[in-house]
N, C-alpha and C. Protein backbone atom coordinates (compact mmCIF):
# COMPACT_ATOMS: atom_id res chain seq x y z
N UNK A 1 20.11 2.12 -60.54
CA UNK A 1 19.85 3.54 -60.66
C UNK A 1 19.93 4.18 -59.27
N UNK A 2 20.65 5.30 -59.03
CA UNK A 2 20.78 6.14 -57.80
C UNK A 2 19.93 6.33 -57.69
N UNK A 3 19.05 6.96 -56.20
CA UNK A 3 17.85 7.06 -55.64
C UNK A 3 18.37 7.53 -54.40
N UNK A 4 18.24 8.95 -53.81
CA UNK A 4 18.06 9.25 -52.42
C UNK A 4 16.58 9.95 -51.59
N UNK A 5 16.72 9.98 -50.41
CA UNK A 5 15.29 10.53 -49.85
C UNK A 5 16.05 12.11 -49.30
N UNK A 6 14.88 13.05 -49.15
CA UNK A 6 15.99 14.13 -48.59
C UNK A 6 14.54 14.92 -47.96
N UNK A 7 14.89 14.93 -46.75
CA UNK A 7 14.04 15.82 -46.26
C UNK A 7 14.06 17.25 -46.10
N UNK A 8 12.59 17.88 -46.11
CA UNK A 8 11.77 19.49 -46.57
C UNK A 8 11.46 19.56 -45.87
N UNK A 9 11.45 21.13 -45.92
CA UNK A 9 10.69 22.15 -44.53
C UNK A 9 10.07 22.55 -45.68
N UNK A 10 8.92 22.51 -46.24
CA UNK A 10 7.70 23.66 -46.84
C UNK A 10 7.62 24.90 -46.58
N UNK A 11 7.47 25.91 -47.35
CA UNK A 11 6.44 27.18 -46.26
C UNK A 11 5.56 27.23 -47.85
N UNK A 12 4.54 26.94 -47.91
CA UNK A 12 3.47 27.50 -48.89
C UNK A 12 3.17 28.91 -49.12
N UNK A 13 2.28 29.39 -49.64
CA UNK A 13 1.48 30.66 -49.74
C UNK A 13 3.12 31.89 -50.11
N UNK A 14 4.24 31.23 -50.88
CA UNK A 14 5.04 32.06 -51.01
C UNK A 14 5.20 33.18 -51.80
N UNK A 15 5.72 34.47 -52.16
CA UNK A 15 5.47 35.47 -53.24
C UNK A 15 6.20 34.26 -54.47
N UNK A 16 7.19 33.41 -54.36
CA UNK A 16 7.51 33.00 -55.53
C UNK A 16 8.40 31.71 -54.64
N UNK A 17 8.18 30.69 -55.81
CA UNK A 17 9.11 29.38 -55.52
C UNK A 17 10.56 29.54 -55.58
N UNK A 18 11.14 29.14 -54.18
CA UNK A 18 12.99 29.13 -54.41
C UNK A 18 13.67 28.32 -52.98
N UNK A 19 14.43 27.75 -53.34
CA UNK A 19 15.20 27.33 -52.45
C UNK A 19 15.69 27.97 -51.25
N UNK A 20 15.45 28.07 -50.25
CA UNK A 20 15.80 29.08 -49.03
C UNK A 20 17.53 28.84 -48.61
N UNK A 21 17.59 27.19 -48.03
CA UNK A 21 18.96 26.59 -48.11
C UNK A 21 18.58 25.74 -46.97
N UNK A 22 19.70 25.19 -46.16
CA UNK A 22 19.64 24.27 -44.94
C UNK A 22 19.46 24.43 -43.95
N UNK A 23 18.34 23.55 -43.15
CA UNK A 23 17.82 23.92 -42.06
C UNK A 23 18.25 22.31 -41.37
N UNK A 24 19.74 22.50 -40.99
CA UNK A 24 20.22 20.87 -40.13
C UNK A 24 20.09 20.52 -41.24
N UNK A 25 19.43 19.02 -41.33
CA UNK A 25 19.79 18.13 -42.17
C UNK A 25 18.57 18.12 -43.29
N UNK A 26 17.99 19.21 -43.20
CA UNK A 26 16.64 19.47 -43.69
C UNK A 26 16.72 20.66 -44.77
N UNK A 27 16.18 20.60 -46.25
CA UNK A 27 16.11 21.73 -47.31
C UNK A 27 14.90 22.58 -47.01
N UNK A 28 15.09 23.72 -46.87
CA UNK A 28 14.13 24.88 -47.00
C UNK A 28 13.87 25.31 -47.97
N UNK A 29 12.63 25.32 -48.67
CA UNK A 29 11.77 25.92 -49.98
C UNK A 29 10.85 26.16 -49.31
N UNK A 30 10.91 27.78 -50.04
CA UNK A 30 8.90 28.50 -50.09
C UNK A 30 8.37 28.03 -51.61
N UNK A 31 7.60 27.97 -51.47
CA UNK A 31 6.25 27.49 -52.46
C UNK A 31 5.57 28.52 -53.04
N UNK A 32 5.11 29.01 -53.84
CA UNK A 32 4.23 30.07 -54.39
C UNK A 32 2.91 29.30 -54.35
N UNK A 33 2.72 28.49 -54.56
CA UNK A 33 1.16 27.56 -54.75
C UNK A 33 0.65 27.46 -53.22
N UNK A 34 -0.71 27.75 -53.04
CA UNK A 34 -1.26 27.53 -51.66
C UNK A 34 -1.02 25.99 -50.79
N UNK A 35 -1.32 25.81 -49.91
CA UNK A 35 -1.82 24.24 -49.43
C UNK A 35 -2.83 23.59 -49.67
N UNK A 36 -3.56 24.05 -50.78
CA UNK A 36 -5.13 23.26 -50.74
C UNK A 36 -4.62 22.16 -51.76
N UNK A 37 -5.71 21.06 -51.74
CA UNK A 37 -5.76 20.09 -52.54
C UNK A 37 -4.52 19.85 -52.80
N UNK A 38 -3.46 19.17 -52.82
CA UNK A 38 -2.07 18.98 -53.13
C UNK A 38 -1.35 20.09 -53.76
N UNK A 39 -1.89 21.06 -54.30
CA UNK A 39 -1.21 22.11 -55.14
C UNK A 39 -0.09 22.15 -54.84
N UNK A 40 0.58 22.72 -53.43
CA UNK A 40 1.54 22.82 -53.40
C UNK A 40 2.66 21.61 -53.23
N UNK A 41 2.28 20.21 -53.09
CA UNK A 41 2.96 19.38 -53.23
C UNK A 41 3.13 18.94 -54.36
N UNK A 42 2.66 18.88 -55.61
CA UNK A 42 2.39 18.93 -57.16
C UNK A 42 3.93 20.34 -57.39
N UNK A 43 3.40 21.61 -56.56
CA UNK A 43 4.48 22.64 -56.90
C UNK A 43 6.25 22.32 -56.53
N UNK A 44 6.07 21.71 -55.37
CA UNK A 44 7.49 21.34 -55.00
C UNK A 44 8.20 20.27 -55.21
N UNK A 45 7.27 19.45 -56.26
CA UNK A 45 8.11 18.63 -57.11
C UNK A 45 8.53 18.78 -58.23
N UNK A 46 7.51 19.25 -59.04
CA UNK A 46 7.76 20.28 -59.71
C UNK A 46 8.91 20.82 -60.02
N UNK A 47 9.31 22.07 -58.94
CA UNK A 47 10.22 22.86 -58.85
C UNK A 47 11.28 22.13 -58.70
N UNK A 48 11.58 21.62 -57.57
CA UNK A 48 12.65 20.61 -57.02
C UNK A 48 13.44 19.65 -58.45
N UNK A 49 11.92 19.22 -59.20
CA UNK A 49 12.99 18.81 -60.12
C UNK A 49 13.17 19.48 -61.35
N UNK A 50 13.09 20.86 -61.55
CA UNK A 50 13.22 21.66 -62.69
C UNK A 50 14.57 22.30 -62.19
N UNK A 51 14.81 22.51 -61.03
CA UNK A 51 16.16 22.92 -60.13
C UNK A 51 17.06 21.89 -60.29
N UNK A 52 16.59 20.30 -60.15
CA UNK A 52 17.78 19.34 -60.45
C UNK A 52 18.31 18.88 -61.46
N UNK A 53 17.65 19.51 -62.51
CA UNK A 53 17.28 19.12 -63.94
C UNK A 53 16.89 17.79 -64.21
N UNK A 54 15.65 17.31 -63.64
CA UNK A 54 15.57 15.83 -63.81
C UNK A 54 13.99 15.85 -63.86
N UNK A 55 13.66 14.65 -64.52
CA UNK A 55 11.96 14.80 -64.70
C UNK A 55 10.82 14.99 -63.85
N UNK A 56 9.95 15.71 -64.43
CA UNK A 56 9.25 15.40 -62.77
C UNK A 56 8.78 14.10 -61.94
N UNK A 57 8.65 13.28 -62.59
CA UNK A 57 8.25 11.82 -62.28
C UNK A 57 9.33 11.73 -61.27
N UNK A 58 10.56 11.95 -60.99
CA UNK A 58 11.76 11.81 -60.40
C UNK A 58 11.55 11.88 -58.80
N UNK A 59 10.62 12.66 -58.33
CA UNK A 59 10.81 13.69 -57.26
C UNK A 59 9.21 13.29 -56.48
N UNK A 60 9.12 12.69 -56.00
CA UNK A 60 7.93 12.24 -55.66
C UNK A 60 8.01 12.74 -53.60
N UNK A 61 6.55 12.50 -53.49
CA UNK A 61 6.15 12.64 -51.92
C UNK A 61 6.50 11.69 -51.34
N UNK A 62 7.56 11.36 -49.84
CA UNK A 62 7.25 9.98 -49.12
C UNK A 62 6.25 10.15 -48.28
N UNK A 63 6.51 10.87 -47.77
CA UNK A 63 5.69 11.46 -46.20
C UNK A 63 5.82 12.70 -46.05
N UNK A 64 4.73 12.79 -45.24
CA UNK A 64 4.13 14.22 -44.74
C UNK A 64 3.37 15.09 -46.05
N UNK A 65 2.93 14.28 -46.82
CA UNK A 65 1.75 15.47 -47.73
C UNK A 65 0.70 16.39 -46.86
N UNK A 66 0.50 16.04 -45.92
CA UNK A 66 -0.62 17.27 -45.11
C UNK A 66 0.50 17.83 -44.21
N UNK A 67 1.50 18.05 -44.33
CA UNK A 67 2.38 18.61 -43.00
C UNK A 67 3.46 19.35 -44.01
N UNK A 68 4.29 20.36 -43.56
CA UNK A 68 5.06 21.09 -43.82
C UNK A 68 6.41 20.58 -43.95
N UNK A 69 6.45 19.54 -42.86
CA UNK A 69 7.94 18.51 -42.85
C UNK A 69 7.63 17.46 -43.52
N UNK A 70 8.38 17.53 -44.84
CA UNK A 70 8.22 16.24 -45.62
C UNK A 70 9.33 15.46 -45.83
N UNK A 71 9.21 14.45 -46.38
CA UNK A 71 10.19 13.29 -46.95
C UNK A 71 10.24 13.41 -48.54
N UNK A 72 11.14 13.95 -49.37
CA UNK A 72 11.16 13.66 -50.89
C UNK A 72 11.89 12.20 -51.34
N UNK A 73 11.77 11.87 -52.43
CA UNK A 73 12.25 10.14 -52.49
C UNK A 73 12.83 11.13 -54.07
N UNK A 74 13.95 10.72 -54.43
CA UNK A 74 14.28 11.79 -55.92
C UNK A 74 15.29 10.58 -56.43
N UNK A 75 14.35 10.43 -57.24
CA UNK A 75 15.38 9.01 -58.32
C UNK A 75 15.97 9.29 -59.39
N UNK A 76 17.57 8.96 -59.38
CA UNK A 76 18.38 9.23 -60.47
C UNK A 76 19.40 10.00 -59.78
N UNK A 77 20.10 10.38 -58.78
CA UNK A 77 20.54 11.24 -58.13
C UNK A 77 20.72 10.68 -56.77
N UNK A 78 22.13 11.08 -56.09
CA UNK A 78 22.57 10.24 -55.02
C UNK A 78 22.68 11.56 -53.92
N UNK A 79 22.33 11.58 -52.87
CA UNK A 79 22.20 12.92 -52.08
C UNK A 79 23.29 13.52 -52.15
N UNK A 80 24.61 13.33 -52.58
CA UNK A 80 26.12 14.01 -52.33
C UNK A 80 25.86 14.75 -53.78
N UNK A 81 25.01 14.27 -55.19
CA UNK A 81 24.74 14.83 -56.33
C UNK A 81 23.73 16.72 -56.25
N UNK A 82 22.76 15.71 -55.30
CA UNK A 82 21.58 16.31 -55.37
C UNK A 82 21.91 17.93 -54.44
N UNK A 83 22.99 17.59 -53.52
CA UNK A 83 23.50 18.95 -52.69
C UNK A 83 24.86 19.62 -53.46
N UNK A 84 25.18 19.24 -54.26
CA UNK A 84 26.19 19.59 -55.19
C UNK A 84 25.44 20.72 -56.34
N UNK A 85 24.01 19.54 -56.64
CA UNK A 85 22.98 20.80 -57.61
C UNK A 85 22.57 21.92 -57.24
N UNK A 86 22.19 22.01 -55.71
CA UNK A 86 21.59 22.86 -55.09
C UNK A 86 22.79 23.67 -54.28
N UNK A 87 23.43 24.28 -55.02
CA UNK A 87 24.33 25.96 -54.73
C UNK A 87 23.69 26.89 -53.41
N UNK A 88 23.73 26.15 -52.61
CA UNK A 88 23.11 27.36 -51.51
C UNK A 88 23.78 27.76 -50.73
């Protein structure tokens, strides 16, 4: 099964969840859900995989849950797929 990691720039506290686009080798999403208690990491998997059309189970945290620069791990999907989904 395909499996890539793809690293996030966060911005939380957003008016609404959306894909911003590329920052280097890095995806930009604002968040509508705050930073407390995981909310917004719960939100940007979430989203991320309602955008890739793939389950949420798919789209998990590697690193950086308390930090803004994260690591996503997104299984089922090969990064040349996953930037093909994402039209930015």
């Amino acid at each position: 099964m395909p499996s890539c990691t793809l690293p996030i720039k966060a911005i939380p506290n957003a008016p609404r969840s959306a894909v911003v686009g590329w920052l280097g080798d890095a995806l930009k999403i604002k968040i509508h859900a705050p930073a407390l208690e995981g909310r917004a990491n719960d939100e940007l998997c979430e989203f991320l995989a309602d955008t890739l059309a793939l389950p949420y189970r798919a789209v998990t945290v590697l690193q950086g849950e308390k930090s803004r620069q994260k690591v996503l791990h997104i299984a089922g999907l090969t990064l040349a797929e996953v930037k093909a989904r994402l039209t930015v």
